[in-house]
Protein backbone atom coordinates (compact mmCIF):
# COMPACT_ATOMS: atom_id res chain seq x y z
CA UNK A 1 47.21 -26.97 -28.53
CA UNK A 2 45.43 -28.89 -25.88
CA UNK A 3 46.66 -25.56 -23.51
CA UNK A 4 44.85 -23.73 -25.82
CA UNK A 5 42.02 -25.78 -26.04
CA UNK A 6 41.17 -25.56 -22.07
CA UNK A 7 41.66 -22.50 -21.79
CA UNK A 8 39.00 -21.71 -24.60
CA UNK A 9 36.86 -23.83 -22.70
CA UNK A 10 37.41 -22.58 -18.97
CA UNK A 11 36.56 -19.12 -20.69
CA UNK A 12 33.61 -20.28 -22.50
CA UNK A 13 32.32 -21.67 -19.11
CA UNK A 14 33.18 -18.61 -17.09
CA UNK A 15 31.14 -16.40 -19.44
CA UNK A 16 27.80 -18.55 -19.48
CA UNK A 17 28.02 -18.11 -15.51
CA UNK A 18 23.99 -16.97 -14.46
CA UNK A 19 25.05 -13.89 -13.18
CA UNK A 20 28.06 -11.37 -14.42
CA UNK A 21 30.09 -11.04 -10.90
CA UNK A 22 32.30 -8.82 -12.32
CA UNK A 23 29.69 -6.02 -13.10
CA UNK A 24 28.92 -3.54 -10.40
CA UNK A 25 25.50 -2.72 -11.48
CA UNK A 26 22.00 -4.40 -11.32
CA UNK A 27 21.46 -4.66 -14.94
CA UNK A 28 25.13 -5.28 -15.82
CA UNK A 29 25.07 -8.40 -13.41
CA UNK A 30 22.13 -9.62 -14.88
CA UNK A 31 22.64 -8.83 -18.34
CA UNK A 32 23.95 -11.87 -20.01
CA UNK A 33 20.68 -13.68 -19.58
CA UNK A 34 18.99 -11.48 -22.43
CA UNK A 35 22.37 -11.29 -24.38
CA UNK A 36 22.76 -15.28 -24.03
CA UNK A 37 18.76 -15.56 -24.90
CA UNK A 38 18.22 -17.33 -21.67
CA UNK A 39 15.01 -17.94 -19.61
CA UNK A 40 15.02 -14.90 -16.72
CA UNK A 41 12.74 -12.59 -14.32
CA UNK A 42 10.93 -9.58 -14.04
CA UNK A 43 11.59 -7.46 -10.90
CA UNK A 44 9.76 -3.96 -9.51
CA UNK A 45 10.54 -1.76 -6.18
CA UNK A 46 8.12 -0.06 -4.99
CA UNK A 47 8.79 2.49 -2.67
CA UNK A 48 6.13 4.42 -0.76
CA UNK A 49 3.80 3.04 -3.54
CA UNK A 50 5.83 4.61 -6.47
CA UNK A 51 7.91 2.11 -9.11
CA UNK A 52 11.28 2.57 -8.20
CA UNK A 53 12.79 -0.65 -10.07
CA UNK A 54 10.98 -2.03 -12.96
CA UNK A 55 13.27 -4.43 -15.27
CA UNK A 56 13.30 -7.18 -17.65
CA UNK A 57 16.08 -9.74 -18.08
CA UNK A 58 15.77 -12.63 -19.98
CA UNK A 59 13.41 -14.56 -22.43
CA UNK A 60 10.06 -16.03 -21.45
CA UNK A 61 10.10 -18.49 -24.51
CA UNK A 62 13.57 -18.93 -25.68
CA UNK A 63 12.46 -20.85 -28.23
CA UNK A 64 9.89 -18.61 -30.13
CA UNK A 65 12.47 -15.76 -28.54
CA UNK A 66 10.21 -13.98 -26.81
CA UNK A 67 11.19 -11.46 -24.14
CA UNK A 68 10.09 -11.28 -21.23
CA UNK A 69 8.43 -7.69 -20.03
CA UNK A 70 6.01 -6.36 -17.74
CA UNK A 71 3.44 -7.99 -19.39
CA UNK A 72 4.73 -11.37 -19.55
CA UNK A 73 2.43 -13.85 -17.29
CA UNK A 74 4.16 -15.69 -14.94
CA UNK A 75 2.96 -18.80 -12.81
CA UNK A 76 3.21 -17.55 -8.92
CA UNK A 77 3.37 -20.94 -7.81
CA UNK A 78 2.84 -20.78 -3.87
CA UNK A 79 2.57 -17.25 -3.65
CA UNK A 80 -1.14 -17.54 -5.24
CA UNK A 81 -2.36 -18.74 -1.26
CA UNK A 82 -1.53 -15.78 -0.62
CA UNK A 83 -5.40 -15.17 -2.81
CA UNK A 84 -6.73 -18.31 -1.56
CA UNK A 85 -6.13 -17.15 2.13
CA UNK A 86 -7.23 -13.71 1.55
CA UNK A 87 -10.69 -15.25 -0.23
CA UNK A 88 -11.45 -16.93 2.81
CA UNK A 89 -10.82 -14.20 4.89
CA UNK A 90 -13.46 -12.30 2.39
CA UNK A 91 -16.27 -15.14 3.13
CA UNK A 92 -14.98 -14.73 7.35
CA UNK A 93 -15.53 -10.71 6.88
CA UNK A 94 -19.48 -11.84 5.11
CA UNK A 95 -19.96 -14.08 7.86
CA UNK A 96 -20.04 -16.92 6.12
CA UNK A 97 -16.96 -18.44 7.62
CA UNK A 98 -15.52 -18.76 11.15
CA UNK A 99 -12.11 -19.47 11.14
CA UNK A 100 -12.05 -21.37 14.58
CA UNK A 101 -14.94 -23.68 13.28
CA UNK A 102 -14.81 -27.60 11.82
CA UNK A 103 -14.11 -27.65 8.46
CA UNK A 104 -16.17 -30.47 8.58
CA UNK A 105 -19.13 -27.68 9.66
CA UNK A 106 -18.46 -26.65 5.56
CA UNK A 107 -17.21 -30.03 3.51
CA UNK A 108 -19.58 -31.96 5.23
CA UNK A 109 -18.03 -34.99 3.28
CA UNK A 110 -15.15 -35.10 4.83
CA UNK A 111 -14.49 -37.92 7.27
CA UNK A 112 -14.78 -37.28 11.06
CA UNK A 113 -11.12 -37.57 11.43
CA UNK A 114 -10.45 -34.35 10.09
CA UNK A 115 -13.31 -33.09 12.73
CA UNK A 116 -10.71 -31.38 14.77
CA UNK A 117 -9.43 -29.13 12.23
CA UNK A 118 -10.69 -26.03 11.27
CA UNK A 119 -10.32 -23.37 8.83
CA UNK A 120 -7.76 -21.47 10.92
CA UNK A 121 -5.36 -24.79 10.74
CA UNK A 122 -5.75 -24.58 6.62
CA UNK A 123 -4.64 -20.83 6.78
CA UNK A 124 -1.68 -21.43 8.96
CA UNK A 125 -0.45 -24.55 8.29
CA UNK A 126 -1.07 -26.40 11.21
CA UNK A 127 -3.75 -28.86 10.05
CA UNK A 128 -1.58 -32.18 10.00
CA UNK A 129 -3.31 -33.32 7.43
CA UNK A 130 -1.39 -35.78 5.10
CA UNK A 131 0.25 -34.57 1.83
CA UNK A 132 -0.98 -35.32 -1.22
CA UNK A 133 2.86 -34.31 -2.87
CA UNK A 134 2.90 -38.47 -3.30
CA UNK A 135 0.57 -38.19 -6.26
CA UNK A 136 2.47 -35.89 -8.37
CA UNK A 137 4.04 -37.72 -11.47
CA UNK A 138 6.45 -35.77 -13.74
CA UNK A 139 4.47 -37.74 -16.96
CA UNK A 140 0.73 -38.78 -17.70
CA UNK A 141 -2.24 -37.05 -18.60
CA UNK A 142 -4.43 -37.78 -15.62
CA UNK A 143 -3.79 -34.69 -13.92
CA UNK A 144 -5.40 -34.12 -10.35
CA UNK A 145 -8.41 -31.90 -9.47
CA UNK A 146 -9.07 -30.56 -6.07
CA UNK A 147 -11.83 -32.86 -5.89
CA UNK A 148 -9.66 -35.89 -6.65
CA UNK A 149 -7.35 -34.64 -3.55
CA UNK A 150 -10.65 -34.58 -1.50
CA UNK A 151 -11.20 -38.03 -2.44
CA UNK A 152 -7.98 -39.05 -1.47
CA UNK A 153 -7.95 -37.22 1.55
CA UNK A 154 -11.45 -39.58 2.42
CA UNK A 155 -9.16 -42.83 1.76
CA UNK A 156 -6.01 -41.18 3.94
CA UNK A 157 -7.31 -39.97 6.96
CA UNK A 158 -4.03 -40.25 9.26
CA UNK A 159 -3.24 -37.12 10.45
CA UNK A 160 0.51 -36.56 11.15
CA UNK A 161 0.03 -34.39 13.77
CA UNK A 162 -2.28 -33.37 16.46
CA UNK A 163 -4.38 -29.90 14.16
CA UNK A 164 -2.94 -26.75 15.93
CA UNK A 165 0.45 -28.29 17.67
CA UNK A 166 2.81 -27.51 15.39
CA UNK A 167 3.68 -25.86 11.99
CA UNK A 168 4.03 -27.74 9.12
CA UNK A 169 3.80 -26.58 5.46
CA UNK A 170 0.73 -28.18 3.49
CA UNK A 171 -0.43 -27.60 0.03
CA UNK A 172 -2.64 -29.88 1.00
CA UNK A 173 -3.57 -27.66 3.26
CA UNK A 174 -4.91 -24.50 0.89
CA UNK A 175 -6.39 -27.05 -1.99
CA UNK A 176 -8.88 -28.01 0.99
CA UNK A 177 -9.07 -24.20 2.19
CA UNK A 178 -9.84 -23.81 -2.17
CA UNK A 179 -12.14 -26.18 -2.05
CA UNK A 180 -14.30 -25.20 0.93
CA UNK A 181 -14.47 -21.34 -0.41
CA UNK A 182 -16.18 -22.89 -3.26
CA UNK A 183 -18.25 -24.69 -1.22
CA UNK A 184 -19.40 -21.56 0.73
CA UNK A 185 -19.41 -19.13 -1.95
CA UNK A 186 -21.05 -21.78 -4.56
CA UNK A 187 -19.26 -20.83 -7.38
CA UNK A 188 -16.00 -22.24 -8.95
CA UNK A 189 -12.52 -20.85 -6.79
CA UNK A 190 -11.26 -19.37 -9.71
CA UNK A 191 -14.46 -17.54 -10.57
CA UNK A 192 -14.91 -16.11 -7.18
CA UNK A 193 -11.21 -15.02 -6.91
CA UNK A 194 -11.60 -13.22 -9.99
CA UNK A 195 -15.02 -11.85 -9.34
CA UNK A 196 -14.07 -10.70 -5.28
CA UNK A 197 -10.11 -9.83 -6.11
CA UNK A 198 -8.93 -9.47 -9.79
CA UNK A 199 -11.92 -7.80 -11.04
CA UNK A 200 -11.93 -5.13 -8.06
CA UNK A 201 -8.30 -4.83 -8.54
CA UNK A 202 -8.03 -4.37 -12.33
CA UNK A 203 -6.09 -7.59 -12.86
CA UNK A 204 -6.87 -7.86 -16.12
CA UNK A 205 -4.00 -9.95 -16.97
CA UNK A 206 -4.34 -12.67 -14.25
CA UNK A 207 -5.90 -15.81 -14.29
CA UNK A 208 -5.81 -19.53 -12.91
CA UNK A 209 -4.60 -22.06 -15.18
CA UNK A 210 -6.51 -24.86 -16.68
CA UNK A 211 -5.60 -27.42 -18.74
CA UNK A 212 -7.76 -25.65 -21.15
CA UNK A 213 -6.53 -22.43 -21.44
CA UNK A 214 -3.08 -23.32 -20.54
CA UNK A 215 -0.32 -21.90 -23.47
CA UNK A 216 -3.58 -19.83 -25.19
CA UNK A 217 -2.34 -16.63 -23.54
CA UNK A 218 0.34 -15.46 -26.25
CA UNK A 219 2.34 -13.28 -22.90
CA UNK A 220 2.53 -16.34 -21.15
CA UNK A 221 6.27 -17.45 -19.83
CA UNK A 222 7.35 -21.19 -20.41
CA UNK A 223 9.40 -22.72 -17.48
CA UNK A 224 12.74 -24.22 -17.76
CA UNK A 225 14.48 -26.22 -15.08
CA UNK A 226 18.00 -25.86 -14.15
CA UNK A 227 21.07 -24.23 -15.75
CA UNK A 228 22.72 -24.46 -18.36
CA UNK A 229 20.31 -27.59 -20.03
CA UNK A 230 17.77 -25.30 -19.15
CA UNK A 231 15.04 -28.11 -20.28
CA UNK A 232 11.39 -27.21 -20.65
CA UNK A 233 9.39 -27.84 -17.84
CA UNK A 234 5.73 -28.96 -18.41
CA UNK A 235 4.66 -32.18 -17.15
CA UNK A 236 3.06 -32.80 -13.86
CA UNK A 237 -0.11 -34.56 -12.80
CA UNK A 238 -0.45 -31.63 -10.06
CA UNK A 239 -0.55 -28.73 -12.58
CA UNK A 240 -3.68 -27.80 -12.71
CA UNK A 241 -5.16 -28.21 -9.19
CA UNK A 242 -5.79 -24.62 -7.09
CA UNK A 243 -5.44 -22.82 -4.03
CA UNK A 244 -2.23 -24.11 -2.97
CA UNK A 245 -0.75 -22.40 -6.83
CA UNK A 246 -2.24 -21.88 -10.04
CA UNK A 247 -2.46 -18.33 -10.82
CA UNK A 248 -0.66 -16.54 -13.57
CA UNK A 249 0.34 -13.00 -13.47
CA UNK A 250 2.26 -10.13 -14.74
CA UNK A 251 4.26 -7.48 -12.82
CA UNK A 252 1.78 -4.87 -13.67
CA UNK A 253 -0.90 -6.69 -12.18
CA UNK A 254 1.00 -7.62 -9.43
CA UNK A 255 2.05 -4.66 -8.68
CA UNK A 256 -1.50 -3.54 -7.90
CA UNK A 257 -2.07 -6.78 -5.42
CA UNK A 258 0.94 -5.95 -3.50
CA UNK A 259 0.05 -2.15 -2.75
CA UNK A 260 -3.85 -3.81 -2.22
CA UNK A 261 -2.62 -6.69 0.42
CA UNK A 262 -0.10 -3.95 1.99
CA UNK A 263 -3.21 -2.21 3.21
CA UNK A 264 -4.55 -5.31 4.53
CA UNK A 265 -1.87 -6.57 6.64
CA UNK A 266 -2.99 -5.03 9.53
CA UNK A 267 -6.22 -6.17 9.62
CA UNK A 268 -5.02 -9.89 9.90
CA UNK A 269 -4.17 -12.09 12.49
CA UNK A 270 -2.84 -15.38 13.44
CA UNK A 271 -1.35 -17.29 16.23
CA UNK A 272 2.03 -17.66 14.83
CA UNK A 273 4.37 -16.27 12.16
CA UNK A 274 2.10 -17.48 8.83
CA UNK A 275 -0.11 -14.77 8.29
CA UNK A 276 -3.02 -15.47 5.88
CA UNK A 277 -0.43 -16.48 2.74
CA UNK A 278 2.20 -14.40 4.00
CA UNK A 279 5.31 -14.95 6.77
CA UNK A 280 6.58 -12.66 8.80
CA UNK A 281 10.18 -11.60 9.35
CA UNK A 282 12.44 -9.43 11.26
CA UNK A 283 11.62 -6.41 8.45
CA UNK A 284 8.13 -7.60 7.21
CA UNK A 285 6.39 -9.90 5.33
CA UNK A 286 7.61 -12.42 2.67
CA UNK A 287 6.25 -15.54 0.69
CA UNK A 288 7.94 -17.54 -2.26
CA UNK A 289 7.20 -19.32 -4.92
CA UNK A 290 8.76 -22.70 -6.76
CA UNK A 291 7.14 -24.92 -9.24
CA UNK A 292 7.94 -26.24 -12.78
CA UNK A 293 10.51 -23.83 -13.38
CA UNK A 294 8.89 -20.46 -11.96
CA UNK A 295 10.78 -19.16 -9.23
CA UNK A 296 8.68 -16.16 -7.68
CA UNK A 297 9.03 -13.95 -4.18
CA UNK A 298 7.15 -10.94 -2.96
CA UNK A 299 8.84 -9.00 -0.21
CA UNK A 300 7.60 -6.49 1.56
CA UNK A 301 9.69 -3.74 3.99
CA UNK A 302 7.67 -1.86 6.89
CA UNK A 303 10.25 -0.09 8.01
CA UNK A 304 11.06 1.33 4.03
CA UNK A 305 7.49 1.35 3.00
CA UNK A 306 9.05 -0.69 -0.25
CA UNK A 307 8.06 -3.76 -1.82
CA UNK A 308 10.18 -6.19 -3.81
CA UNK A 309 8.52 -8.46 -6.00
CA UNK A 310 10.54 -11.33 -8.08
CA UNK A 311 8.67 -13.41 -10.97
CA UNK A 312 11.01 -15.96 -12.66
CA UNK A 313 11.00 -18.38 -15.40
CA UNK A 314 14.13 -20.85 -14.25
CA UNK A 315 14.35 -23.40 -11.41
CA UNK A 316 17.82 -22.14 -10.20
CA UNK A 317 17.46 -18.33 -10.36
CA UNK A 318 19.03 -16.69 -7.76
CA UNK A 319 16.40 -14.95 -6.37
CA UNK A 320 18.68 -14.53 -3.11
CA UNK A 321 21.29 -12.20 -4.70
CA UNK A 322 18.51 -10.71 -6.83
CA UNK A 323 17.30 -9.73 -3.39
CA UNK A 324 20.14 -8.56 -1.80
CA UNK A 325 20.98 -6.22 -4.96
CA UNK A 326 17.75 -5.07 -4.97
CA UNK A 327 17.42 -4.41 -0.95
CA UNK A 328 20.34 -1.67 -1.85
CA UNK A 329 18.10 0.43 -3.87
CA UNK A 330 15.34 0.94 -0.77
């Protein structure tokens, strides 16, 4: 009996496995998270600007049992500075900007510390500016702002590093390069970023959350953390600040940003392998995306002309073998 008993529960366990090794096929191995009514991801190929690949697993609330589609709205996490460094390069292309000036020369509050940093260092990731990742609380309602991470910024001024010598991933980083378009442009970020890049684009579905209109949206995903608790994610004192994340989506709007910013990549230009939101690999350009539960990447192939974009609703998704499978069909 007790045989019997482990062996029940050894084949219980192997079945509620994320992905179905066994299956040979990119919707059989991903299958079970729809059957199982599991929190999942949307994925499209593009291929010389045609949908190639366009597939749902999964459920975006697995409580109300909602589905996700193609019109599900997904947080993009890091890949929204991807907008934030493209709407600065939009204020550099009006002349408003210079990217090799102070960004003291536009937040004029700022402490003369952070003189020696300009809006080139924000884009790529080399200002050394301290990270304000120590705030973030997993409970309590006083979320940040962007302007309560400026004012913390004016009571840490220790750099830790010289701005320019080295490459270090900020957040920081693009909630100052956020706050200084709105500066310039003297609007909110979120309203110029619609008005300069969603509107222009059709995005009708995308938008930067708030804790006002977060949940209002009836297409948008819930995050869950890891499997198989799978709890709901929701929580965080950093949730609502912008530039470094806060954009939602859906794959049919961003669809129509990645064939946009694929005609932009050659106009940009850095001085090392972070491109204005994007890096660079052997085959491209890539950027992902990780927070509360979304799991998000956006590849994209020269060589193949093809695109693979990734929006997820779980913390452990395997966005690496959803790559690899997916690479096999470009």
């Amino acid at each position: 009996m007790r045989f019997l008993f482990l062996l029940f529960i050894i084949t219980s366990c192997a079945r509620l496995t994320i992905i179905n090794e066994e299956s040979k096929t990119f919707d059989g191995r991903y299958a079970l998270m729809t059957t199982e009514k599991r929190p999942g991801f949307q994925v499209m190929i593009l291929k010389d600007g045609k949908v190639i690949r366009n597939s749902s697993f999964g459920f975006a609330d697995k409580e109300k049992k909602i589905q996700i589609s193609e019109s599900t709205q997904f947080r993009l996490a890091s890949n929204s500075k991807a907008f934030t460094a493209l709407a600065a390069f939009l204020l550099e292309q009006d002349g408003k900007i210079q990217r090799d000036r102070s960004i003291r020369n536009y937040l004029t509050e700022l402490p003369e510390a952070f003189e020696k940093i300009t809006v080139r260092n924000l884009i790529e990731h080399t200002s050394g500016l301290p990270d304000h990742g120590v705030l973030c609380e997993l409970s309590g309602k006083n979320y940040l702002t962007n302007q309560s991470v400026l004012e913390w910024l004016k009571k840490n001024t220790i750099l830790k590093f010289t701005p320019g010598s080295k490459f270090e991933y900020s957040n920081t980083g693009h909630i100052v390069l956020a706050s200084l378009v709105e500066k310039v442009a003297k609007k909110p970020f979120p309203e110029f970023v619609k008005e300069r890049i969603f509107t222009p684009l059709e995005m009708r579905d995308s938008f930067y959350i708030t804790q006002n209109n977060d949940g209002l949206s009836p297409n948008q995903a819930k995050g869950y953390g890891n499997w198989p608790d799978l709890p709901l994610k929701k929580e965080n004192t950093c949730n609502y600040t912008y530039g470094e994340d806060g954009i939602y989506t859906n794959m049919i709007d961003y669809a129509k940003w990645a064939r946009y910013i694929q005609v932009m990549f050659p106009k940009f230009s850095a001085t090392q392998d972070y491109v204005y939101g994007w890096s660079k690999f052997d085959k491209g350009y890539s950027h992902s995306g990780s927070w509360m539960g979304f799991r998000t990447q956006a590849r994209f192939y020269i060589d193949k002309n093809a695109w693979i974009l990734i929006l997820g609703n779980f913390s452990d998704l395997p966005v690496k073998d959803i790559v690899i499978e997916a690479e096999k069909e470009i």
